[in-house]
C-alpha atoms as a PDB file:
ATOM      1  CA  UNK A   1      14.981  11.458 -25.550  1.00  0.00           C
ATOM      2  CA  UNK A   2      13.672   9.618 -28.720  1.00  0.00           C
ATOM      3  CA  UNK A   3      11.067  10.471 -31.191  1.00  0.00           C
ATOM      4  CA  UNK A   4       9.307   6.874 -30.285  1.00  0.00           C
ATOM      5  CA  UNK A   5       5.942   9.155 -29.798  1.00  0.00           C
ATOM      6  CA  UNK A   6       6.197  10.508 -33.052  1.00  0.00           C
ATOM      7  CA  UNK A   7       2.914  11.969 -34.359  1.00  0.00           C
ATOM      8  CA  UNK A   8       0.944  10.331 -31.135  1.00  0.00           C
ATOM      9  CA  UNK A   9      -1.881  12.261 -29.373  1.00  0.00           C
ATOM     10  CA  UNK A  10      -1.516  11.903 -25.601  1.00  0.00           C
ATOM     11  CA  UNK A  11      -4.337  12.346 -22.947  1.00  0.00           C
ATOM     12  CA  UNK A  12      -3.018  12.789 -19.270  1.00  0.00           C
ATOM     13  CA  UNK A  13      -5.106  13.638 -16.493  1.00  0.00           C
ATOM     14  CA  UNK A  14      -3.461  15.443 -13.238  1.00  0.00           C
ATOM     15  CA  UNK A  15      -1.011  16.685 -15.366  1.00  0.00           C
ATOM     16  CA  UNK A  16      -0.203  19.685 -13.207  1.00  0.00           C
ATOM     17  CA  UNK A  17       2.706  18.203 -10.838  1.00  0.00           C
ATOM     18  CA  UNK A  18       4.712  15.459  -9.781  1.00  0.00           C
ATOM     19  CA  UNK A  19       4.058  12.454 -12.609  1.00  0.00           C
ATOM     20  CA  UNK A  20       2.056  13.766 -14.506  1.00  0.00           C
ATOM     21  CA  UNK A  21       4.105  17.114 -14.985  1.00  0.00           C
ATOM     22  CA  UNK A  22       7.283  14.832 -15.663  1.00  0.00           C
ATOM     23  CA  UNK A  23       4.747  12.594 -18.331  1.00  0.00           C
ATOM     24  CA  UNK A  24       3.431  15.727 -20.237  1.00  0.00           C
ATOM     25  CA  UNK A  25       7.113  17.098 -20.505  1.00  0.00           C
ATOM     26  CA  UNK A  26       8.544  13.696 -21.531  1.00  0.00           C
ATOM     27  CA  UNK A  27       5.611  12.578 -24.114  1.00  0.00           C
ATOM     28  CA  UNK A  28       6.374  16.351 -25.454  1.00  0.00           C
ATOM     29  CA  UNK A  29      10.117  15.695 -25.618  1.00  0.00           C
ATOM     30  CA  UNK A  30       9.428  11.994 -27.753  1.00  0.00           C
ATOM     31  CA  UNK A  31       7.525  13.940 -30.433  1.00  0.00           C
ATOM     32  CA  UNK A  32       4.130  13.591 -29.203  1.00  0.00           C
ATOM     33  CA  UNK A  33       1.020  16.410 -29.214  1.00  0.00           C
ATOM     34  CA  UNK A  34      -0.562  16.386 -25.496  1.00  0.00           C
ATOM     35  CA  UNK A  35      -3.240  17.509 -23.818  1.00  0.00           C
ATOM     36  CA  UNK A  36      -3.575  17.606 -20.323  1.00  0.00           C
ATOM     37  CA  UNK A  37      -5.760  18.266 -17.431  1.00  0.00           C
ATOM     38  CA  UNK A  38      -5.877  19.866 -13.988  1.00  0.00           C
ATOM     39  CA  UNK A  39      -7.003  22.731 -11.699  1.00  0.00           C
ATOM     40  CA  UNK A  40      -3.932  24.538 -11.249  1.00  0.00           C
ATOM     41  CA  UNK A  41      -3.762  27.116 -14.136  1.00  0.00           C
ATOM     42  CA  UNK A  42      -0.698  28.670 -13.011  1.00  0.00           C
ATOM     43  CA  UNK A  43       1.487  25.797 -12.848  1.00  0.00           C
ATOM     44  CA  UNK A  44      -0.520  24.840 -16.523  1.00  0.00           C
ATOM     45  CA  UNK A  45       0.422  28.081 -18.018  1.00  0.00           C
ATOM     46  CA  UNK A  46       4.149  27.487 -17.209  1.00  0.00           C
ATOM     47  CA  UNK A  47       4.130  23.862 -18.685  1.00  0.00           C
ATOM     48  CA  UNK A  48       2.515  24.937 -21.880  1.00  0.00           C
ATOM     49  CA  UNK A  49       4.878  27.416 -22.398  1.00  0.00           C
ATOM     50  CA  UNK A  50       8.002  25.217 -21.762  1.00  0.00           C
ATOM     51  CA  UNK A  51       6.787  22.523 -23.795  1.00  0.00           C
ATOM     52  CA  UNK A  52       3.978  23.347 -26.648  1.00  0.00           C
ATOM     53  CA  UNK A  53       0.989  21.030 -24.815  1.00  0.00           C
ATOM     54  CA  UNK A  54      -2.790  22.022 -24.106  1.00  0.00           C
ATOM     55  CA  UNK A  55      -4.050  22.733 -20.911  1.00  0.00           C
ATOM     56  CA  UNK A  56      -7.761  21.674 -20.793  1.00  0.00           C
ATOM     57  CA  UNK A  57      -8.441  22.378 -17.339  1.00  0.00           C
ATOM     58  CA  UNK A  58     -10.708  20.075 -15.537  1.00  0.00           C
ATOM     59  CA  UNK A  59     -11.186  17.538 -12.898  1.00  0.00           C
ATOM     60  CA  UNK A  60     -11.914  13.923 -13.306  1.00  0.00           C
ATOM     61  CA  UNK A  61     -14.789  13.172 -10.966  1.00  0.00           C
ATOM     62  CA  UNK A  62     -16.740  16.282 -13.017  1.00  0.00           C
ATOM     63  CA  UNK A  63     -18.714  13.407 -14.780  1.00  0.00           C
ATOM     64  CA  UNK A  64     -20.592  16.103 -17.115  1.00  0.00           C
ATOM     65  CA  UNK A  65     -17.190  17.350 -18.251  1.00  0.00           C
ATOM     66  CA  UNK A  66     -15.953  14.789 -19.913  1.00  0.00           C
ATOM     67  CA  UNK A  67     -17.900  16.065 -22.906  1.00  0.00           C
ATOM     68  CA  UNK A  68     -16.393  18.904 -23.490  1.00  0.00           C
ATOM     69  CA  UNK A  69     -12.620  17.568 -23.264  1.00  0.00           C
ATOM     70  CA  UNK A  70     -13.775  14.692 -25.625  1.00  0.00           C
ATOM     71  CA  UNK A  71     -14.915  17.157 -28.253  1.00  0.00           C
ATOM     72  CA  UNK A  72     -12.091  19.651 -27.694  1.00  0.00           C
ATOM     73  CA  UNK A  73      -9.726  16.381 -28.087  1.00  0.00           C
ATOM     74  CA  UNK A  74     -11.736  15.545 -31.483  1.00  0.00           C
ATOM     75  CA  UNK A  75     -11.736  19.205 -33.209  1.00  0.00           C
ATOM     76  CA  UNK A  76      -8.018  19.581 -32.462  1.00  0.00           C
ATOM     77  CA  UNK A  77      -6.101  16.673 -32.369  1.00  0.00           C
ATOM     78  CA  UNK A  78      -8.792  14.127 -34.901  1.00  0.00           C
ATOM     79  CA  UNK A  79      -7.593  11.571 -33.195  1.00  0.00           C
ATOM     80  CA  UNK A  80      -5.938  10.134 -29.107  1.00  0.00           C
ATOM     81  CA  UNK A  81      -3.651   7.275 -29.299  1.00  0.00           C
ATOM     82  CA  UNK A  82      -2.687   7.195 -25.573  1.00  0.00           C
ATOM     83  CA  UNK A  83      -4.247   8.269 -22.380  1.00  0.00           C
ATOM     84  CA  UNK A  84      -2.563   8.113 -19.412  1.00  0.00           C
ATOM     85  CA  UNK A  85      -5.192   7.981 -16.124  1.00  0.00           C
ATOM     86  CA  UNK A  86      -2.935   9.993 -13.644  1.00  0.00           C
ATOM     87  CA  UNK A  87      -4.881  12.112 -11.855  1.00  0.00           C
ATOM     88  CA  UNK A  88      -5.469  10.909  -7.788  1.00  0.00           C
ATOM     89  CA  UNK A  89      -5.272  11.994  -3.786  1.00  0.00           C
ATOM     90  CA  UNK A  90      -5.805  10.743  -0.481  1.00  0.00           C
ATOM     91  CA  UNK A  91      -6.999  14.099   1.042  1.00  0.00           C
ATOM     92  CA  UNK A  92      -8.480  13.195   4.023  1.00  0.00           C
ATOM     93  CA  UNK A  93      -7.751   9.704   4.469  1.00  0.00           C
ATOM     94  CA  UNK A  94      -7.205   7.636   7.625  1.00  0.00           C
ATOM     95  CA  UNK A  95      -7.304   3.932   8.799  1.00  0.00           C
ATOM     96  CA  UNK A  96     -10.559   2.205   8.347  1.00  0.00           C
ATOM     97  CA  UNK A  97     -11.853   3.490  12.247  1.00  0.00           C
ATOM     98  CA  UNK A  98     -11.620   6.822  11.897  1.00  0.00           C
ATOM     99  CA  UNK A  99     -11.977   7.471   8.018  1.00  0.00           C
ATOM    100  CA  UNK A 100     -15.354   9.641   7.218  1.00  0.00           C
ATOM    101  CA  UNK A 101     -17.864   8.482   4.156  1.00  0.00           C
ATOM    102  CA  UNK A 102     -17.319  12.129   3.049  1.00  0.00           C
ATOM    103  CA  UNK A 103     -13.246  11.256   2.497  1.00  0.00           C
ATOM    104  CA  UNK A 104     -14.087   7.801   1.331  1.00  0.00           C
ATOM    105  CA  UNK A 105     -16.478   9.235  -1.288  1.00  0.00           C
ATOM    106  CA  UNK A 106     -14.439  11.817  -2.515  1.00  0.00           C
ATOM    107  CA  UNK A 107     -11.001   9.535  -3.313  1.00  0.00           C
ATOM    108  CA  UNK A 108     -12.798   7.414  -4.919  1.00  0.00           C
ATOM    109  CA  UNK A 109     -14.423   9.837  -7.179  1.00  0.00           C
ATOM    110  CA  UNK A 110     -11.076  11.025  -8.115  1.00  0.00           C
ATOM    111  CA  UNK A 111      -9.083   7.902  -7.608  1.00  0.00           C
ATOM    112  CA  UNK A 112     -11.202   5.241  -9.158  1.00  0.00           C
ATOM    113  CA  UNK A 113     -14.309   6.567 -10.763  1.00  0.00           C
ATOM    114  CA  UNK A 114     -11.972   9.222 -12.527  1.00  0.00           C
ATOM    115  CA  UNK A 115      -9.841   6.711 -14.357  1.00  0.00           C
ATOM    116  CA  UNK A 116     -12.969   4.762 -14.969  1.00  0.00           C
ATOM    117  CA  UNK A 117     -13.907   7.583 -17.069  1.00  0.00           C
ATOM    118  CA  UNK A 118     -10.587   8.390 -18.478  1.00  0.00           C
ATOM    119  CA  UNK A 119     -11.032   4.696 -20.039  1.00  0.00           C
ATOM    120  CA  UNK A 120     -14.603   5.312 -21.283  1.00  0.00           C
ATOM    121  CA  UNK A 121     -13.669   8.432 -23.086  1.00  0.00           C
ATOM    122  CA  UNK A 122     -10.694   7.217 -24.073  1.00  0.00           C
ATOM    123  CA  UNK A 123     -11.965   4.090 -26.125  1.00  0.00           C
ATOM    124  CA  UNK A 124     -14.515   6.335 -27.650  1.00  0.00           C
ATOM    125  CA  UNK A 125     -12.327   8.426 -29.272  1.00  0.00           C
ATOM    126  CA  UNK A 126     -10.051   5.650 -30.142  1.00  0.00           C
ATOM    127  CA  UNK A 127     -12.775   3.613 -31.746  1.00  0.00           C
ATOM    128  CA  UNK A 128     -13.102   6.157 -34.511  1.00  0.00           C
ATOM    129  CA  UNK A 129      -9.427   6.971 -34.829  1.00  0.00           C
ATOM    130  CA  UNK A 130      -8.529   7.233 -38.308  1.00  0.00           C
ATOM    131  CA  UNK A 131      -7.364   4.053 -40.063  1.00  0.00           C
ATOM    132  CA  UNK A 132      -9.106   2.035 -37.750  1.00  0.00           C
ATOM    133  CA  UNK A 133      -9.674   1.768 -33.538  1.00  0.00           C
ATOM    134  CA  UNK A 134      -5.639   1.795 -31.650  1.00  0.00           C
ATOM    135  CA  UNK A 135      -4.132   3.282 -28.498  1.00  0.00           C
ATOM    136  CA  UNK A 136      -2.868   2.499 -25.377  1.00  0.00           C
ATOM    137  CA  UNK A 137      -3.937   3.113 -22.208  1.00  0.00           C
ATOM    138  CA  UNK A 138      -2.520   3.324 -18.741  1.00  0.00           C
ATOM    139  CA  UNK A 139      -3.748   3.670 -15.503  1.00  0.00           C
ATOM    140  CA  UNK A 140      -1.460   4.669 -12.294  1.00  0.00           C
ATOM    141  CA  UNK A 141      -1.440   2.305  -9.785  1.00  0.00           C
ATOM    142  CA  UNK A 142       0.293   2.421  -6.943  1.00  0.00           C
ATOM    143  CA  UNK A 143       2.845  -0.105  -4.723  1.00  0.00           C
ATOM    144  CA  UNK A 144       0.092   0.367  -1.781  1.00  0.00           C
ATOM    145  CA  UNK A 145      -2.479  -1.138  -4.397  1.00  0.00           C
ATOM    146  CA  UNK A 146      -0.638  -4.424  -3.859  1.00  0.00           C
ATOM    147  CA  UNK A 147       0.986  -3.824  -0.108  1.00  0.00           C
ATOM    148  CA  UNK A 148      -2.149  -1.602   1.636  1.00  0.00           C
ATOM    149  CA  UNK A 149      -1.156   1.304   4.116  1.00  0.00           C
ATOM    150  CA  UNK A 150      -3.240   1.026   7.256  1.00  0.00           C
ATOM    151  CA  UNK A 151      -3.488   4.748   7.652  1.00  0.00           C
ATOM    152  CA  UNK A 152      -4.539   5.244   3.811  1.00  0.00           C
ATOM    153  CA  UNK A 153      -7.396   2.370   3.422  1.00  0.00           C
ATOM    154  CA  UNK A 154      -9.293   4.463   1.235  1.00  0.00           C
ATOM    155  CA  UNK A 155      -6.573   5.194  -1.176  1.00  0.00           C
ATOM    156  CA  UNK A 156      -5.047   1.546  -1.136  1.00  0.00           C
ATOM    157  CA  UNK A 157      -8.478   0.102  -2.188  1.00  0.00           C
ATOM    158  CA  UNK A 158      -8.770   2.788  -4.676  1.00  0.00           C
ATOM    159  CA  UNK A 159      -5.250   1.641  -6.176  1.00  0.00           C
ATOM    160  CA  UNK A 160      -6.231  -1.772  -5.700  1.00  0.00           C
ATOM    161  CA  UNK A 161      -9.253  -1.819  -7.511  1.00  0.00           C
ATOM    162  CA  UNK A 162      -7.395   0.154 -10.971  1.00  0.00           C
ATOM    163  CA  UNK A 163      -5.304  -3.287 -10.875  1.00  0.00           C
ATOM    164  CA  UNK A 164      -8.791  -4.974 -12.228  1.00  0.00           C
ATOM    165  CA  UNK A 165      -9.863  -1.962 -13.762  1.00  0.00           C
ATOM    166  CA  UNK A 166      -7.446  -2.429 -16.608  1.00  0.00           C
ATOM    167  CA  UNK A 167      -7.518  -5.883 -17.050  1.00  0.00           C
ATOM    168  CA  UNK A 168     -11.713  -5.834 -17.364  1.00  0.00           C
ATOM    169  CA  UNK A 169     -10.638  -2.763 -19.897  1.00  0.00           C
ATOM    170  CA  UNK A 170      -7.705  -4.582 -21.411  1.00  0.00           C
ATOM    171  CA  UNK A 171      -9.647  -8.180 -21.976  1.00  0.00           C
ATOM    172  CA  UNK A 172     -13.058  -6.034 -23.310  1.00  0.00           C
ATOM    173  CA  UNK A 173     -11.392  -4.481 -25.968  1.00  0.00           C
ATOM    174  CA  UNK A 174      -9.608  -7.802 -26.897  1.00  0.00           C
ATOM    175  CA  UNK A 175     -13.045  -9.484 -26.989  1.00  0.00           C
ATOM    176  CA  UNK A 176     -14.716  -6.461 -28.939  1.00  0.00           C
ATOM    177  CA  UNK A 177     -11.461  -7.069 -31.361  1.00  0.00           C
ATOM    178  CA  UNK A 178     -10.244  -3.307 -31.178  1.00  0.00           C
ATOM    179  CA  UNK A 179      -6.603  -2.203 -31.033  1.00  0.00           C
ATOM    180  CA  UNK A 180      -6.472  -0.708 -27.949  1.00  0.00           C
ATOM    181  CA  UNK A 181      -4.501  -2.142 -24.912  1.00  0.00           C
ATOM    182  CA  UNK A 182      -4.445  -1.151 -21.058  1.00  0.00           C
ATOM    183  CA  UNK A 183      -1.577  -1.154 -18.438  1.00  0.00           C
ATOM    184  CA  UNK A 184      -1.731  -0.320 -14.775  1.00  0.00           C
ATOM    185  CA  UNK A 185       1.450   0.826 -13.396  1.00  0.00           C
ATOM    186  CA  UNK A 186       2.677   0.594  -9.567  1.00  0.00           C
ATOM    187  CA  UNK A 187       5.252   3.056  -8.949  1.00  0.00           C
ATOM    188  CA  UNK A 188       7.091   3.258  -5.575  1.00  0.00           C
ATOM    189  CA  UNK A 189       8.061   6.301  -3.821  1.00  0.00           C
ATOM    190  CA  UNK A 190       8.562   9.007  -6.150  1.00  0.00           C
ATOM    191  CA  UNK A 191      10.952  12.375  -5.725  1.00  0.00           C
ATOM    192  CA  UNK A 192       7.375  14.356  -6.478  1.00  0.00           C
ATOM    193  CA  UNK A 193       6.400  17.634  -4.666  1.00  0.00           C
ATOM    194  CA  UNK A 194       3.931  15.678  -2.323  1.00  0.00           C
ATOM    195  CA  UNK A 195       7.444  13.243  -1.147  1.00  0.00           C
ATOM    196  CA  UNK A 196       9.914  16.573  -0.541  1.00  0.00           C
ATOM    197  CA  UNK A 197       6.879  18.193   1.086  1.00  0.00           C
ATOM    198  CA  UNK A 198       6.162  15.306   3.734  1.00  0.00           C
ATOM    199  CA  UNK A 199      10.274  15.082   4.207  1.00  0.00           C
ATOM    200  CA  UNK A 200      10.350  18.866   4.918  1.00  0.00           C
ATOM    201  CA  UNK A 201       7.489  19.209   7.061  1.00  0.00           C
ATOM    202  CA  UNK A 202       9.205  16.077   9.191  1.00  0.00           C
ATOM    203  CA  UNK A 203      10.270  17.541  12.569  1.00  0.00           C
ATOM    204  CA  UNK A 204      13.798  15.214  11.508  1.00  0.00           C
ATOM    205  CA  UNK A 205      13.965  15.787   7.094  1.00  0.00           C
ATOM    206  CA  UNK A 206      17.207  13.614   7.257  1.00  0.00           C
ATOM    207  CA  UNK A 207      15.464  10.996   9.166  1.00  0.00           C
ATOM    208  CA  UNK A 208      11.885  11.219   7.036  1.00  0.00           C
ATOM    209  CA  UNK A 209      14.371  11.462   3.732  1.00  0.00           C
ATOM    210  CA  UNK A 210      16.097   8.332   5.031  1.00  0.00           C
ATOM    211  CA  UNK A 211      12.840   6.477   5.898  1.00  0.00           C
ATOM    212  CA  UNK A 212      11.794   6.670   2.744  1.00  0.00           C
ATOM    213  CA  UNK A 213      14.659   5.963   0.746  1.00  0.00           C
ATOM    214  CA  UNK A 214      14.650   2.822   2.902  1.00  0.00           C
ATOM    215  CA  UNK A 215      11.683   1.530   1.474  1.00  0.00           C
ATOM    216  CA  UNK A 216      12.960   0.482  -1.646  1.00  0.00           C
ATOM    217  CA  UNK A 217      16.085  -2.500  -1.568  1.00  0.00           C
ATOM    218  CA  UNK A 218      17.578  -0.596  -4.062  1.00  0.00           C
ATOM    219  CA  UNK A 219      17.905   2.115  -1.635  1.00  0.00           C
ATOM    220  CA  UNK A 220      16.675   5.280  -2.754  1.00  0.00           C
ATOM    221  CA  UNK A 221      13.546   6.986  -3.779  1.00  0.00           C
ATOM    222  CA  UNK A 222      12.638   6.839  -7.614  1.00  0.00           C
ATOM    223  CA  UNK A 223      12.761  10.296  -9.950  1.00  0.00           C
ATOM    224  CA  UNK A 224       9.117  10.765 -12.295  1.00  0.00           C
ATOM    225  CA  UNK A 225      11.776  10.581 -15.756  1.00  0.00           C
ATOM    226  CA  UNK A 226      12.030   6.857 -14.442  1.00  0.00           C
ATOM    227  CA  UNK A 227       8.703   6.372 -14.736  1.00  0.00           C
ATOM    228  CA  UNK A 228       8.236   8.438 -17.859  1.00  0.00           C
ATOM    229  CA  UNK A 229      10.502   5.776 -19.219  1.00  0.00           C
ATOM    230  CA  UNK A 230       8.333   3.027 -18.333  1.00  0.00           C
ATOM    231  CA  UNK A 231       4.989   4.767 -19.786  1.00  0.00           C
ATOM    232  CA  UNK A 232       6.992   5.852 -23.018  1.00  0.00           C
ATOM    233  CA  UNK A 233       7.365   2.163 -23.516  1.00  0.00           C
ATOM    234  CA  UNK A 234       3.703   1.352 -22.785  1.00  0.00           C
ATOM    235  CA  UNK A 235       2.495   4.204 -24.773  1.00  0.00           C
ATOM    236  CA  UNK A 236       5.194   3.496 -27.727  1.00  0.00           C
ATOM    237  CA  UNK A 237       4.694   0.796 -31.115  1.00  0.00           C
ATOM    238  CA  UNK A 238       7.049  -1.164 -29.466  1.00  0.00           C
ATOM    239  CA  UNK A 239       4.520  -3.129 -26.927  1.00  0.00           C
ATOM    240  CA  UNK A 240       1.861  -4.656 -29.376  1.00  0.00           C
ATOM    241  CA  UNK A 241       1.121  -7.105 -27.362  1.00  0.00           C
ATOM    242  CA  UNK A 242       1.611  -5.827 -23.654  1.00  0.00           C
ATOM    243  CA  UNK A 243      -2.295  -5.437 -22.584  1.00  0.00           C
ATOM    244  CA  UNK A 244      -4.500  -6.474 -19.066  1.00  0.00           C
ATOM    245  CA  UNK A 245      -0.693  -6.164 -17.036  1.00  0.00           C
ATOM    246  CA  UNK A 246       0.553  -4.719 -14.162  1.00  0.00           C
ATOM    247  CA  UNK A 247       4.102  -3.320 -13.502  1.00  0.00           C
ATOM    248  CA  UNK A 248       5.431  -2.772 -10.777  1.00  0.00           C
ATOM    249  CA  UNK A 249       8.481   0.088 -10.821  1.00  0.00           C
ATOM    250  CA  UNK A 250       9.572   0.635  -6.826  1.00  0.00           C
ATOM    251  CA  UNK A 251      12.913  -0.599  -6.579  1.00  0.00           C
ATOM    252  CA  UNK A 252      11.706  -3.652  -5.349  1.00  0.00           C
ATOM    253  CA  UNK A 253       9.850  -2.323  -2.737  1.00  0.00           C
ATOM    254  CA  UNK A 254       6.997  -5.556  -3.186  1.00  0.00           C
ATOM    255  CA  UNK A 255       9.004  -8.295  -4.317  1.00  0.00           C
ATOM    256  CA  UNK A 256       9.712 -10.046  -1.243  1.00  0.00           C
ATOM    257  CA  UNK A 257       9.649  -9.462   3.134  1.00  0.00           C
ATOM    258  CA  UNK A 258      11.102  -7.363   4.478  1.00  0.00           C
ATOM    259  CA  UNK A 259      14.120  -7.942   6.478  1.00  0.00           C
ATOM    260  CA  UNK A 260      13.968 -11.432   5.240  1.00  0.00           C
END
């Protein structure tokens, strides 16, 4: 790893597992001071300890919250140059028939509403930075916010929607001439806990391991480091002028048919 984060302040929400555990680690690793959020204080504990970051636990959609992480962020750090808008599920999710307005409601209070506020609290902060307003911000996407899963509509539109959620974010700070930019990311399938999970709790795990390695050309399922490498770069002084885009890391899963 490089030092590329060097004396950055890094936000990440869901930083508990899978991603966002692999982003708090890496942003650690490149020099940076992190905070990160979650519900699971047990898996937080054992992150801090490997790595130096600060749990602040706490769940997006808890609108009144936000407060309190923003001033915690403030009296400790003094400043946030990157916030990474991680945290999302699809618990309870189905195809657009069956799918309850409870399930609907919820992952998009999480999924969408979440990073909304991850954005809102992020610019604050980065408004006042010292030396003047800067940071970057990313939002996670998804490869089903550009190809939809007809079993997850809920969570497709929800990764849909962050695709013009950081564009609106990334041309409004242009406008109001501050230094902040905003990405949205689309990784593909991901070796996370919620992949091995669904490939061991297949009735066939070779088949469901091959099934999903299948879904990428490349053919194979991406690690969380990979992506780290991608948000590094987002995150880093070496994309001035990367802002309002969307990239797409699945092994090619969405850039062309199919069989084709």
């Amino acid at each position: 790893m490089t030092d590329q984060l060097e004396g950055k302040v890094a936000l990440v929400t869901g930083g508990t597992v899978g991603i966002g555990e692999a982003t708090v680690r890496g942003f650690t690793e490149q020099g940076a001071q992190v905070i990160f959020t979650g519900s699971n204080q047990q898996a937080a504990d054992r992150i801090c300890a490997d790595t130096g970051a600060v749990f602040y636990p706490h769940r997006v959609q808890d609108v009144e919250g936000w407060a309190g992480l923003e001033a915690a962020i403030r009296e400790r750090f003094g400043r946030l140059d990157i916030a990474f808008a991680n945290a999302g599920i699809h618990t309870g999710d189905s195809d657009i028939e069956t799918v309850s307005v409870e399930a609907w409601k919820n992952i998009i209070d999480v999924n969408l509403t979440g990073a909304m506020l991850t954005c809102q609290t992020a610019i604050r902060i980065m408004k006042s930075n010292p030396g003047g307003s800067s940071g970057s911000i990313i939002l996670n996407g998804s490869m089903n916010g550009i190809m939809a899963l007809a079993g997850d509509v809920t969570y497709s539109t929800t990764k849909g929607g962050l695709r013009l959620l950081a564009k609106s974010v990334a041309v409004h700070c242009a406008n109001s001439k501050l230094n902040i930019r905003c990405n949205v990311i689309h990784p593909g399938v991901i070796n996370t806990p919620l992949i091995q999970g669904a490939i061991n709790g297949a009735p066939d795990p070779a088949a469901a391991k091959a099934l999903f390695e299948r879904v990428a050309p490349i053919g194979r399922i991406g690690e969380p480091e990979e992506i780290v490498g991608l948000l590094s770069f987002l995150a880093s002084d070496a994309s001035p002028f990367l802002t309002g885009s969307e990239i797409s890391i699945d092994g090619a899963s969405t850039a062309g048919l199919p069989g084709v």
